[in-house]
PDB file of N, CA and C in Angstrom:
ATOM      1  N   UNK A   1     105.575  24.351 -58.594  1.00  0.00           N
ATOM      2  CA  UNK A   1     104.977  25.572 -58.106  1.00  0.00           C
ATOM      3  C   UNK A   1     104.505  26.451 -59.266  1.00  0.00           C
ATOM      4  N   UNK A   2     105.276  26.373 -60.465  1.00  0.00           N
ATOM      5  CA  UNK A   2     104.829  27.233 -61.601  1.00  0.00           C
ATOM      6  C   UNK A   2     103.750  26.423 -62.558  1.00  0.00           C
ATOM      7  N   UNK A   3     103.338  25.253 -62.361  1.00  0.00           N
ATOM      8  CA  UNK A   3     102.182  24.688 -62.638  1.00  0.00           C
ATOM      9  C   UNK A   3     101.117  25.223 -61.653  1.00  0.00           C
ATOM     10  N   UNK A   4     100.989  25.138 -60.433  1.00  0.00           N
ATOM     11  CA  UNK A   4     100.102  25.245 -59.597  1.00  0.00           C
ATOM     12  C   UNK A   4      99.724  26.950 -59.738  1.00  0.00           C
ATOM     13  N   UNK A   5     100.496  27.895 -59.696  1.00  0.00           N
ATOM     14  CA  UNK A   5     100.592  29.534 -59.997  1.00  0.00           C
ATOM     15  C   UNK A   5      99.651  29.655 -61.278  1.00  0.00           C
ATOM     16  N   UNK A   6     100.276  28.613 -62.151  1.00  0.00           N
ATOM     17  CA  UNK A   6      99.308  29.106 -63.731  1.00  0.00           C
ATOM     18  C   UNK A   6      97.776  28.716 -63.325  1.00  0.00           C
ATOM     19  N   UNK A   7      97.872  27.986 -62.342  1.00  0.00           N
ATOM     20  CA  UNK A   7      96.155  27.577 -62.607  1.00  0.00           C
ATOM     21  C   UNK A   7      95.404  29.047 -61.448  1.00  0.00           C
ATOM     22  N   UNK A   8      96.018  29.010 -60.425  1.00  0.00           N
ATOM     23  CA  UNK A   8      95.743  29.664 -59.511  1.00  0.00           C
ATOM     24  C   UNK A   8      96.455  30.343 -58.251  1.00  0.00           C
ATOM     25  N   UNK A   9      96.459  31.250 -57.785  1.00  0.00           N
ATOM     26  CA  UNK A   9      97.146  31.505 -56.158  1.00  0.00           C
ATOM     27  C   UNK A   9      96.591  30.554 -55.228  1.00  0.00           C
ATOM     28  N   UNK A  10      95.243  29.936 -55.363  1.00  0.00           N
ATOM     29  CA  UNK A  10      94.891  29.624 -53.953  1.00  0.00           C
ATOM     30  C   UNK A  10      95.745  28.491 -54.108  1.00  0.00           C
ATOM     31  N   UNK A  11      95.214  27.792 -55.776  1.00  0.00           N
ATOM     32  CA  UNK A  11      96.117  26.293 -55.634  1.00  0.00           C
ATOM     33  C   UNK A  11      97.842  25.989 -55.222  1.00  0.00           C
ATOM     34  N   UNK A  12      98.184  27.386 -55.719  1.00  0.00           N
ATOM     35  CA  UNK A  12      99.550  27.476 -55.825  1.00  0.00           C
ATOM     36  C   UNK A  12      99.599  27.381 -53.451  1.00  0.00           C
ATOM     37  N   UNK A  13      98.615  27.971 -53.211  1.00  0.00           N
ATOM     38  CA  UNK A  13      99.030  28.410 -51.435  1.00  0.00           C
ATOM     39  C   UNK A  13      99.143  26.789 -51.065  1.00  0.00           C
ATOM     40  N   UNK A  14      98.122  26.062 -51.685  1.00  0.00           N
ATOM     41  CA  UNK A  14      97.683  24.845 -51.054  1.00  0.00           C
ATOM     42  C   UNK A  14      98.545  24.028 -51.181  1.00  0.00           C
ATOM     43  N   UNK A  15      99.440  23.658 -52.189  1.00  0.00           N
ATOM     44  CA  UNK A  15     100.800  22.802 -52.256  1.00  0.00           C
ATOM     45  C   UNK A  15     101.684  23.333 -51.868  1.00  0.00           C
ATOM     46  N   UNK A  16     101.610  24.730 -51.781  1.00  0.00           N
ATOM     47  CA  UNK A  16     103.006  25.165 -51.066  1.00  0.00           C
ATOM     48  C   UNK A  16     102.922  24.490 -49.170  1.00  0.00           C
ATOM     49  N   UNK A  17     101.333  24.684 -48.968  1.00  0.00           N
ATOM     50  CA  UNK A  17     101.019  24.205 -47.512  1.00  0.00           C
ATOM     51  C   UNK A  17     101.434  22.858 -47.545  1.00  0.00           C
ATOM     52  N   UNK A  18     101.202  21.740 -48.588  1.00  0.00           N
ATOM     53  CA  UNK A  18     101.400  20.415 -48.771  1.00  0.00           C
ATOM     54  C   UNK A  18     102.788  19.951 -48.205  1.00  0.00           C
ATOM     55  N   UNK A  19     103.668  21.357 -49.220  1.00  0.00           N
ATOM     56  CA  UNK A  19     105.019  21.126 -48.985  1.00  0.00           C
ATOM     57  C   UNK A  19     106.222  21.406 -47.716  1.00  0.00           C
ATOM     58  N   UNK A  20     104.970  22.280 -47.250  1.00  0.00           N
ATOM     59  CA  UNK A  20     105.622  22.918 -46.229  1.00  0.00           C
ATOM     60  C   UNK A  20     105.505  21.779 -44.708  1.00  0.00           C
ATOM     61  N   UNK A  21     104.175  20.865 -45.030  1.00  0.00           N
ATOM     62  CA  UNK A  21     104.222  20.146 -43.951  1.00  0.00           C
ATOM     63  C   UNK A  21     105.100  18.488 -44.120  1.00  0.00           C
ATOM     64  N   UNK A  22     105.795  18.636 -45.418  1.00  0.00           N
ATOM     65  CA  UNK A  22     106.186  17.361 -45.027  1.00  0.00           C
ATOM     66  C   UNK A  22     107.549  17.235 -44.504  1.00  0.00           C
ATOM     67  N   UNK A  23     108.783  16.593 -44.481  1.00  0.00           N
ATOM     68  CA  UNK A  23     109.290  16.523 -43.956  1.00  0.00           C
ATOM     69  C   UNK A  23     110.642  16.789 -44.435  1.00  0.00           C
ATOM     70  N   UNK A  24     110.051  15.859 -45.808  1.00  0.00           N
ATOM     71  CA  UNK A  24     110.938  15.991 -46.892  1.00  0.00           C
ATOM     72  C   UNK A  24     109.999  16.386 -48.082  1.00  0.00           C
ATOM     73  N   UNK A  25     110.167  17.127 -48.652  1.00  0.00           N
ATOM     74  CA  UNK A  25     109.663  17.356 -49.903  1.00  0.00           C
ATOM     75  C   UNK A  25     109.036  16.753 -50.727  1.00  0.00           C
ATOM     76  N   UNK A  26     110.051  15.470 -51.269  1.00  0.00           N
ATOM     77  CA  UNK A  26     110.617  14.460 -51.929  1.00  0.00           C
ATOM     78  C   UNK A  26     108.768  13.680 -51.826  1.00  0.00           C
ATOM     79  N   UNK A  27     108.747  13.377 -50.447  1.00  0.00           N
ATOM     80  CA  UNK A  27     107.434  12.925 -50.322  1.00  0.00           C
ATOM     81  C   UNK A  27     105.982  13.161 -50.269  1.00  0.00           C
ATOM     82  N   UNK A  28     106.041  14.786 -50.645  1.00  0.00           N
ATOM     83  CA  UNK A  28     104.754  15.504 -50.741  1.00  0.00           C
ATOM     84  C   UNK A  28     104.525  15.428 -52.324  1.00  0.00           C
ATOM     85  N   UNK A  29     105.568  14.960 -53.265  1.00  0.00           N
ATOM     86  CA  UNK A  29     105.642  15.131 -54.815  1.00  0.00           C
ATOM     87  C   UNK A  29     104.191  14.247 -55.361  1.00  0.00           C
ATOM     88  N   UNK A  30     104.154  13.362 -55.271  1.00  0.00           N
ATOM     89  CA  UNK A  30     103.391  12.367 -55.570  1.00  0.00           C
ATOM     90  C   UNK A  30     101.791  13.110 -55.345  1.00  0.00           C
ATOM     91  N   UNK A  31     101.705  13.462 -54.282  1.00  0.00           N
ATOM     92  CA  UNK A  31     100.365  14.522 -54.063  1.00  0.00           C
ATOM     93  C   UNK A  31     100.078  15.480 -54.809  1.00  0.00           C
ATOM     94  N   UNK A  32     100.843  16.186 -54.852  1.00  0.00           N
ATOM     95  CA  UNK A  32     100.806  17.556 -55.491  1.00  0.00           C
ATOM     96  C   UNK A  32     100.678  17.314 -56.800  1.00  0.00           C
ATOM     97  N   UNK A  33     101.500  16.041 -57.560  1.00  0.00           N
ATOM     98  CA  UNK A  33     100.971  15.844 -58.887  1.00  0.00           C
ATOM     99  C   UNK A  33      99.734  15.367 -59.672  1.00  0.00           C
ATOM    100  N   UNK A  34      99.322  14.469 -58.287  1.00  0.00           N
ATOM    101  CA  UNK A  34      97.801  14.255 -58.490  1.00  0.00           C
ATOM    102  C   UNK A  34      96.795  14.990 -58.286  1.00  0.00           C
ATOM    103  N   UNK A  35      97.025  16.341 -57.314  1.00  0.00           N
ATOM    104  CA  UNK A  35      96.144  17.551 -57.274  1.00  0.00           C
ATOM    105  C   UNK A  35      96.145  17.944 -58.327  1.00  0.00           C
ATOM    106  N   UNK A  36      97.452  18.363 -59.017  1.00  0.00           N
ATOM    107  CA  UNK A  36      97.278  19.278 -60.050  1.00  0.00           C
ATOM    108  C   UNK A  36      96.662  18.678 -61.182  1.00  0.00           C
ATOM    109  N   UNK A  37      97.004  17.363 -61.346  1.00  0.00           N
ATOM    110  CA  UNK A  37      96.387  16.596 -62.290  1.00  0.00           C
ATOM    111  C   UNK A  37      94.320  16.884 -62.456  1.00  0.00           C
ATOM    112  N   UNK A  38      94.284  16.863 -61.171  1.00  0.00           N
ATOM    113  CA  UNK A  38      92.756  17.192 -60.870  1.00  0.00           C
ATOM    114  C   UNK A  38      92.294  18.563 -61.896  1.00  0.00           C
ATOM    115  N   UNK A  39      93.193  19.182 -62.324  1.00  0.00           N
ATOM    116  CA  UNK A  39      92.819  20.313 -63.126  1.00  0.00           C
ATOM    117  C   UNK A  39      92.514  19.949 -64.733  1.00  0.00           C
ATOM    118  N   UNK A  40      93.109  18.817 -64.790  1.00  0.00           N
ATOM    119  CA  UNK A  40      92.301  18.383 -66.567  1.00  0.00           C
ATOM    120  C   UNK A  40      91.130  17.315 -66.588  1.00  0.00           C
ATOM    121  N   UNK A  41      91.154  16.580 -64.986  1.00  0.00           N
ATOM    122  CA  UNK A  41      90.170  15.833 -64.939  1.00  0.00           C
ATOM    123  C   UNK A  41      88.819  16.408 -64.632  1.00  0.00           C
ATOM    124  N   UNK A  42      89.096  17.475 -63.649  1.00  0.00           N
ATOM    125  CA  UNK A  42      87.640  17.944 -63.409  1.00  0.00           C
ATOM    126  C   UNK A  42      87.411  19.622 -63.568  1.00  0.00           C
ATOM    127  N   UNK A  43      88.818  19.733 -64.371  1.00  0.00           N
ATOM    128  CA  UNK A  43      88.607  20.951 -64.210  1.00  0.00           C
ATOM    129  C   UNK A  43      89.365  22.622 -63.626  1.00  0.00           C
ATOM    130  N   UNK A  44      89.640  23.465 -64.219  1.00  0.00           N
ATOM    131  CA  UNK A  44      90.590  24.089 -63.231  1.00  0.00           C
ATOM    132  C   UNK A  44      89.622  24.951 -62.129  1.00  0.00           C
ATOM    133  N   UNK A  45      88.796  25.459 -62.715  1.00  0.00           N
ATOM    134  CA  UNK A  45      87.548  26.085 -61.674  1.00  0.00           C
ATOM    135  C   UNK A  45      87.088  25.104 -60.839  1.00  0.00           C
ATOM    136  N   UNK A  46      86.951  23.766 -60.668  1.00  0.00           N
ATOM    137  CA  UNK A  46      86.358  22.918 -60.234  1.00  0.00           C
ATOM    138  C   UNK A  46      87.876  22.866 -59.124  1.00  0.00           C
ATOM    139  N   UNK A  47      88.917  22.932 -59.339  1.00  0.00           N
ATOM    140  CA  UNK A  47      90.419  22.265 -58.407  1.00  0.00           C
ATOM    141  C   UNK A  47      90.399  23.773 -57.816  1.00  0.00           C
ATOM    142  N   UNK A  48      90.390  24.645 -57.993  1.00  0.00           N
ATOM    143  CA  UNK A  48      90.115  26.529 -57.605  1.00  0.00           C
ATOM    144  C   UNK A  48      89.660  26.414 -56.313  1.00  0.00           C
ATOM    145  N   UNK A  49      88.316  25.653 -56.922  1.00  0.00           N
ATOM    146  CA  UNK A  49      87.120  25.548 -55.651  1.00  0.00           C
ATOM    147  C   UNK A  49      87.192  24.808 -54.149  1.00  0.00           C
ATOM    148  N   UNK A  50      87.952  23.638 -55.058  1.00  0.00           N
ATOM    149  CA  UNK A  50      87.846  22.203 -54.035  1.00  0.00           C
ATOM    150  C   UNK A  50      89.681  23.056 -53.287  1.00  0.00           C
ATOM    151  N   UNK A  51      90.495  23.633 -54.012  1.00  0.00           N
ATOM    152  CA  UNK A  51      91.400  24.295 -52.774  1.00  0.00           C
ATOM    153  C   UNK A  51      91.311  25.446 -52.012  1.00  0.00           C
ATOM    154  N   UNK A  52      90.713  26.167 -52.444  1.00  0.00           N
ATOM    155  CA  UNK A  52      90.005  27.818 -51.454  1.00  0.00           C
ATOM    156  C   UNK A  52      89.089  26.837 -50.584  1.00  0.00           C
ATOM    157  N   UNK A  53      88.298  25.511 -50.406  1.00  0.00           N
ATOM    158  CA  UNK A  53      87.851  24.613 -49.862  1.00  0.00           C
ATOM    159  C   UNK A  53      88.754  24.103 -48.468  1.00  0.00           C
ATOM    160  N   UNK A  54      89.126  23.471 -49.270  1.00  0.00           N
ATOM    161  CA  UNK A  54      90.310  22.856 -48.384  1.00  0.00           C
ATOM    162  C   UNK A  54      91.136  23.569 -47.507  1.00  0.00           C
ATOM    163  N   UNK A  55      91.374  25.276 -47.847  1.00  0.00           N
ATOM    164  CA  UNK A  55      92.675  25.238 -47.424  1.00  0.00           C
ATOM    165  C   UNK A  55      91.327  25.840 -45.910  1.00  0.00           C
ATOM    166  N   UNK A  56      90.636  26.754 -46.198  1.00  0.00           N
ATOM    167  CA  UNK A  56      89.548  27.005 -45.220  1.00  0.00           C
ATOM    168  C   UNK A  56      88.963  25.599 -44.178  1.00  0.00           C
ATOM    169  N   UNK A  57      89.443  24.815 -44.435  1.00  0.00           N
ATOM    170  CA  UNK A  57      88.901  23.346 -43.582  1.00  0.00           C
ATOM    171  C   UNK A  57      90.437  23.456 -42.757  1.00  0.00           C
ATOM    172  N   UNK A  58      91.715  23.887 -43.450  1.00  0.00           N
ATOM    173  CA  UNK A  58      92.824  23.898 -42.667  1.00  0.00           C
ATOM    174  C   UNK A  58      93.711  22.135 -42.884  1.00  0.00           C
ATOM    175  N   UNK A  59      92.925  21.361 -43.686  1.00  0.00           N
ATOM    176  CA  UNK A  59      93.527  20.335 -44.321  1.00  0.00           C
ATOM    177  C   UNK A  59      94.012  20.008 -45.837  1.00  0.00           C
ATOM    178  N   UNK A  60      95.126  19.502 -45.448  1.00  0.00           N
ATOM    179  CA  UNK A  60      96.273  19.754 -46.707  1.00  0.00           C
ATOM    180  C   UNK A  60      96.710  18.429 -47.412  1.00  0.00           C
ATOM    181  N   UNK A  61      95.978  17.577 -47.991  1.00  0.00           N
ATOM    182  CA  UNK A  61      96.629  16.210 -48.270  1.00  0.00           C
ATOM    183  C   UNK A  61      95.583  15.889 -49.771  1.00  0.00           C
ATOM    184  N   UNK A  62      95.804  15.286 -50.501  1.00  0.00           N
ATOM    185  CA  UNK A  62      95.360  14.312 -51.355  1.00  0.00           C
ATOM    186  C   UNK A  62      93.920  14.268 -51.590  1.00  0.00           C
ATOM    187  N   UNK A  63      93.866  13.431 -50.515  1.00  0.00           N
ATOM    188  CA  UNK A  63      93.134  12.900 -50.255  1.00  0.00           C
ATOM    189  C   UNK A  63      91.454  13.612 -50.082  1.00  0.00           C
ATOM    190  N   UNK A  64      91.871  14.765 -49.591  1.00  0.00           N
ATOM    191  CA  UNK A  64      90.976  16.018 -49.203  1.00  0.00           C
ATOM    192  C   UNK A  64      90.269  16.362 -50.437  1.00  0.00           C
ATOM    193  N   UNK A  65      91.310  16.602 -51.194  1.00  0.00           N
ATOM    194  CA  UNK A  65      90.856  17.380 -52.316  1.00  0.00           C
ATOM    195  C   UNK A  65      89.992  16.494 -53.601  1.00  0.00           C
ATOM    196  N   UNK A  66      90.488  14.959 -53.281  1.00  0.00           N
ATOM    197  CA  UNK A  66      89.717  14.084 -53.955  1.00  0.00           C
ATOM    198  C   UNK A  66      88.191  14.118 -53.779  1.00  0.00           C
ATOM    199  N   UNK A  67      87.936  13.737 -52.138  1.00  0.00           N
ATOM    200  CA  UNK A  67      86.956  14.157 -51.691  1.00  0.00           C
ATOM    201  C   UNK A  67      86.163  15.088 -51.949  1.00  0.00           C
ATOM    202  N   UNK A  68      86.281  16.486 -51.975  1.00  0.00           N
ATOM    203  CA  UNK A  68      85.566  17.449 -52.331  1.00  0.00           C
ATOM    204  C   UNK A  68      85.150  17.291 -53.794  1.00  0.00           C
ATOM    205  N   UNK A  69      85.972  17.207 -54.859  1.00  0.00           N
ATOM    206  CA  UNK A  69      85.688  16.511 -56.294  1.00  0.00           C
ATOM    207  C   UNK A  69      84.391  15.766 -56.175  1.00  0.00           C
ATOM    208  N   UNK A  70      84.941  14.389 -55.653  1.00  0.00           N
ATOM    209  CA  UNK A  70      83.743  13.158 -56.028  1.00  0.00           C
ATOM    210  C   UNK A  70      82.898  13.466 -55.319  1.00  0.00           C
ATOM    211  N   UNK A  71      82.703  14.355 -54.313  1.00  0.00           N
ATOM    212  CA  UNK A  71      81.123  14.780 -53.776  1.00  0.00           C
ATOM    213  C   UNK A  71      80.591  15.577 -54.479  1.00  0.00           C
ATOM    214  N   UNK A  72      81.383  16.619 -55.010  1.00  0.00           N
ATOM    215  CA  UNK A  72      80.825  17.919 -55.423  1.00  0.00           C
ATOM    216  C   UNK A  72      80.736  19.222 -54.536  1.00  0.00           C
ATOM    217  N   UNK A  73      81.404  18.674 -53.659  1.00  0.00           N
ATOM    218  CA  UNK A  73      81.476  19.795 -52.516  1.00  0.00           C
ATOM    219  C   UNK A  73      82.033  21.270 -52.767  1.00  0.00           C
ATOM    220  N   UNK A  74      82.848  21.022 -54.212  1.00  0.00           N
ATOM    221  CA  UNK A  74      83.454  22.459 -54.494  1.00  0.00           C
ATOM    222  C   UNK A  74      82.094  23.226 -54.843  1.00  0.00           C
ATOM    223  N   UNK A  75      81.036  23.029 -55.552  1.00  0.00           N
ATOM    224  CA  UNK A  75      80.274  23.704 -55.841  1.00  0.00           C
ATOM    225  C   UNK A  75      79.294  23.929 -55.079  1.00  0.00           C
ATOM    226  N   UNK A  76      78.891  23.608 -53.946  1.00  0.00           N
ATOM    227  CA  UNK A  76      78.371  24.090 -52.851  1.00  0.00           C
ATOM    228  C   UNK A  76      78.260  25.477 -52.556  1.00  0.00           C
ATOM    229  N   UNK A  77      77.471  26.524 -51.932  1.00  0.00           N
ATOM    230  CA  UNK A  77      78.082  27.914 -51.837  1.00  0.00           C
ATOM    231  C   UNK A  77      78.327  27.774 -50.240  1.00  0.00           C
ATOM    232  N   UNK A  78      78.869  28.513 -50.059  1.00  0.00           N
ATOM    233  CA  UNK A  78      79.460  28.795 -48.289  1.00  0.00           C
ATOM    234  C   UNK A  78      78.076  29.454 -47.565  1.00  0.00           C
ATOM    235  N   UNK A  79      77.203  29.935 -48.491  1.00  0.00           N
ATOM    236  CA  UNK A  79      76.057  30.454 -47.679  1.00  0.00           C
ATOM    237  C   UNK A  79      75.088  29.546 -47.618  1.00  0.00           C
ATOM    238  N   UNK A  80      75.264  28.492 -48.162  1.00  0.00           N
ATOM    239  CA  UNK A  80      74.141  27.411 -47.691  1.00  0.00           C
ATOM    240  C   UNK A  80      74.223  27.020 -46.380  1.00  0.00           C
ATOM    241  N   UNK A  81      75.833  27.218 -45.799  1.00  0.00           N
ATOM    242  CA  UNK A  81      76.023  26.420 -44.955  1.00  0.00           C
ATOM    243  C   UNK A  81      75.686  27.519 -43.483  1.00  0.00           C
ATOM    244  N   UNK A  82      76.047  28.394 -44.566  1.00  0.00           N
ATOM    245  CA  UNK A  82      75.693  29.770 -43.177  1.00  0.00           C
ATOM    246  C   UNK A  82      74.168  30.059 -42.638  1.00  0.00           C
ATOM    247  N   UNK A  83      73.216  29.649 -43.778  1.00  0.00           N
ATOM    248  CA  UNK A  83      71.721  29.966 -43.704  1.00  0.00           C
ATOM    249  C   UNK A  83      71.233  28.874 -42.040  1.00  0.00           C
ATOM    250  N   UNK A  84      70.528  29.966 -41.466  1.00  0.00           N
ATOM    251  CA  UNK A  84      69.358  28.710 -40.504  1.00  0.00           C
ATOM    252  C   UNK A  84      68.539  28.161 -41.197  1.00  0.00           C
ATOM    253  N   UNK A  85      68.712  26.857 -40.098  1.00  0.00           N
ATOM    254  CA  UNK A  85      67.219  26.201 -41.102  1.00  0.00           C
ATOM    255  C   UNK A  85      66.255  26.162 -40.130  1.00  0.00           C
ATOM    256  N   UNK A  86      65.020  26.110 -41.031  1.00  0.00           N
ATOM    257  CA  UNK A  86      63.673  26.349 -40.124  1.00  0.00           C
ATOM    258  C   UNK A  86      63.801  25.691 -39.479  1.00  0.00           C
ATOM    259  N   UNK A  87      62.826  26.181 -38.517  1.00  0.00           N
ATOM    260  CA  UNK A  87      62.629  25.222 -37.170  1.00  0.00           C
ATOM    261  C   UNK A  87      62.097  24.114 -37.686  1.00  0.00           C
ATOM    262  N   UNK A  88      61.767  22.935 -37.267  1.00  0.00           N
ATOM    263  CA  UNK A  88      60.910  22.151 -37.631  1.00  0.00           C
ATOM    264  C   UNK A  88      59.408  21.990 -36.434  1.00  0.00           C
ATOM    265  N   UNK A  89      58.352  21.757 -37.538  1.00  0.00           N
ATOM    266  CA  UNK A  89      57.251  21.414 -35.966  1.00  0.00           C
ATOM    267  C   UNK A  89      57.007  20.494 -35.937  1.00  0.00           C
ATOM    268  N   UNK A  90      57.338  20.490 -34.725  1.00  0.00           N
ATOM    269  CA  UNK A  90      57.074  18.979 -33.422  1.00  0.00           C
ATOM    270  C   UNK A  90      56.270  19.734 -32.131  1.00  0.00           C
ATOM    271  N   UNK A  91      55.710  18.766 -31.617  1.00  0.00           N
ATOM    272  CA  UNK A  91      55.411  19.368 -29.538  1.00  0.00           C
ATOM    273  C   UNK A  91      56.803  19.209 -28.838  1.00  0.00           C
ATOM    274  N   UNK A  92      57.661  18.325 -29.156  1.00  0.00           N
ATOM    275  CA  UNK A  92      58.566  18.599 -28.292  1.00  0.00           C
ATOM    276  C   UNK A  92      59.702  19.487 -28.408  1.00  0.00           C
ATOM    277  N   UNK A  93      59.407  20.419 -29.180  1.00  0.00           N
ATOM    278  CA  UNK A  93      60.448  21.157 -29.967  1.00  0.00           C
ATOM    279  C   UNK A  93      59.803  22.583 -28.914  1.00  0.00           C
ATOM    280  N   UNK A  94      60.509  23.660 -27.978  1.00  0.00           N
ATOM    281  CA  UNK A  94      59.942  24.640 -27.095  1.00  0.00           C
ATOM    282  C   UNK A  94      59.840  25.788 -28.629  1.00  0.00           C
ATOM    283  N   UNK A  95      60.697  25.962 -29.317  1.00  0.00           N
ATOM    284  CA  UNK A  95      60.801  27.279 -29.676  1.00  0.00           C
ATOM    285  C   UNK A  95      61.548  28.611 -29.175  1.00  0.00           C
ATOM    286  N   UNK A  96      61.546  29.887 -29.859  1.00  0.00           N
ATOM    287  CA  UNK A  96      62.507  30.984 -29.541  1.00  0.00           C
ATOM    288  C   UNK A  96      62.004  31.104 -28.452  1.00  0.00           C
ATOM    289  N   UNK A  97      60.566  31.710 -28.177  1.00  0.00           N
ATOM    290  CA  UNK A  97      59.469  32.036 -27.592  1.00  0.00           C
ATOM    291  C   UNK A  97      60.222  31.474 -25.790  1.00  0.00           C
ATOM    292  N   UNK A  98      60.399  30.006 -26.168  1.00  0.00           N
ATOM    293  CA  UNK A  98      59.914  30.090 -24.882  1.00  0.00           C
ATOM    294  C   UNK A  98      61.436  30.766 -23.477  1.00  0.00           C
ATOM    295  N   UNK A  99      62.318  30.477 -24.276  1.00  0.00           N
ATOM    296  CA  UNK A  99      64.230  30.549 -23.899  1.00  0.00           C
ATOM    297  C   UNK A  99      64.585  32.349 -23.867  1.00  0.00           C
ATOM    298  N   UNK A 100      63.168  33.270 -23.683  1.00  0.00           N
ATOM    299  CA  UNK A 100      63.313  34.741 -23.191  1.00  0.00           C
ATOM    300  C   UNK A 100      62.929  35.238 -22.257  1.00  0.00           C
TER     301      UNK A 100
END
């Protein structure tokens, strides 16, 4: 926990979540060391990202956080995802226009 604190709070929330869901402890260890490990491989801003990520998806494992890494998903902004995207034109597409 005082590894995960030095890098960050969020990281520190996210293994505490790790730990909190297993059953035994004992067996969340192995995870949590390879998360944290994620902080010299890719980075501690880069592991920051991919867990304020994660913990907002509401999933807590390994595996997750690998994921976000090898995509690049930590660096994504949250408003890309918020933006509309244009309409596209087609004829079969009605528009705002017509649904008032």
């Amino acid at each position: 926990m005082e590894w995960a604190s030095s890098i960050h709070e969020d990281v520190r929330l996210y293994i505490l979540k790790i730990l909190d869901r297993k059953q035994h402890p004992e067996q969340a260890y192995r995870s949590c060391i390879g998360i944290l490990s994620f902080a010299k491989k890719a980075g501690e801003q880069r592991l920051i990202s991919a867990c304020q990520r994660a913990l907002s998806y509401g999933i807590y494992n390994y595996k997750t956080i690998q994921t976000i890494l090898e995509k690049n998903m930590d660096q994504y902004e949250d408003s890309l995802f918020a933006d509309e995207l244009p309409m596209p034109k087609h004829d079969n597409i009605r528009g705002e226009d017509y649904y008032q």
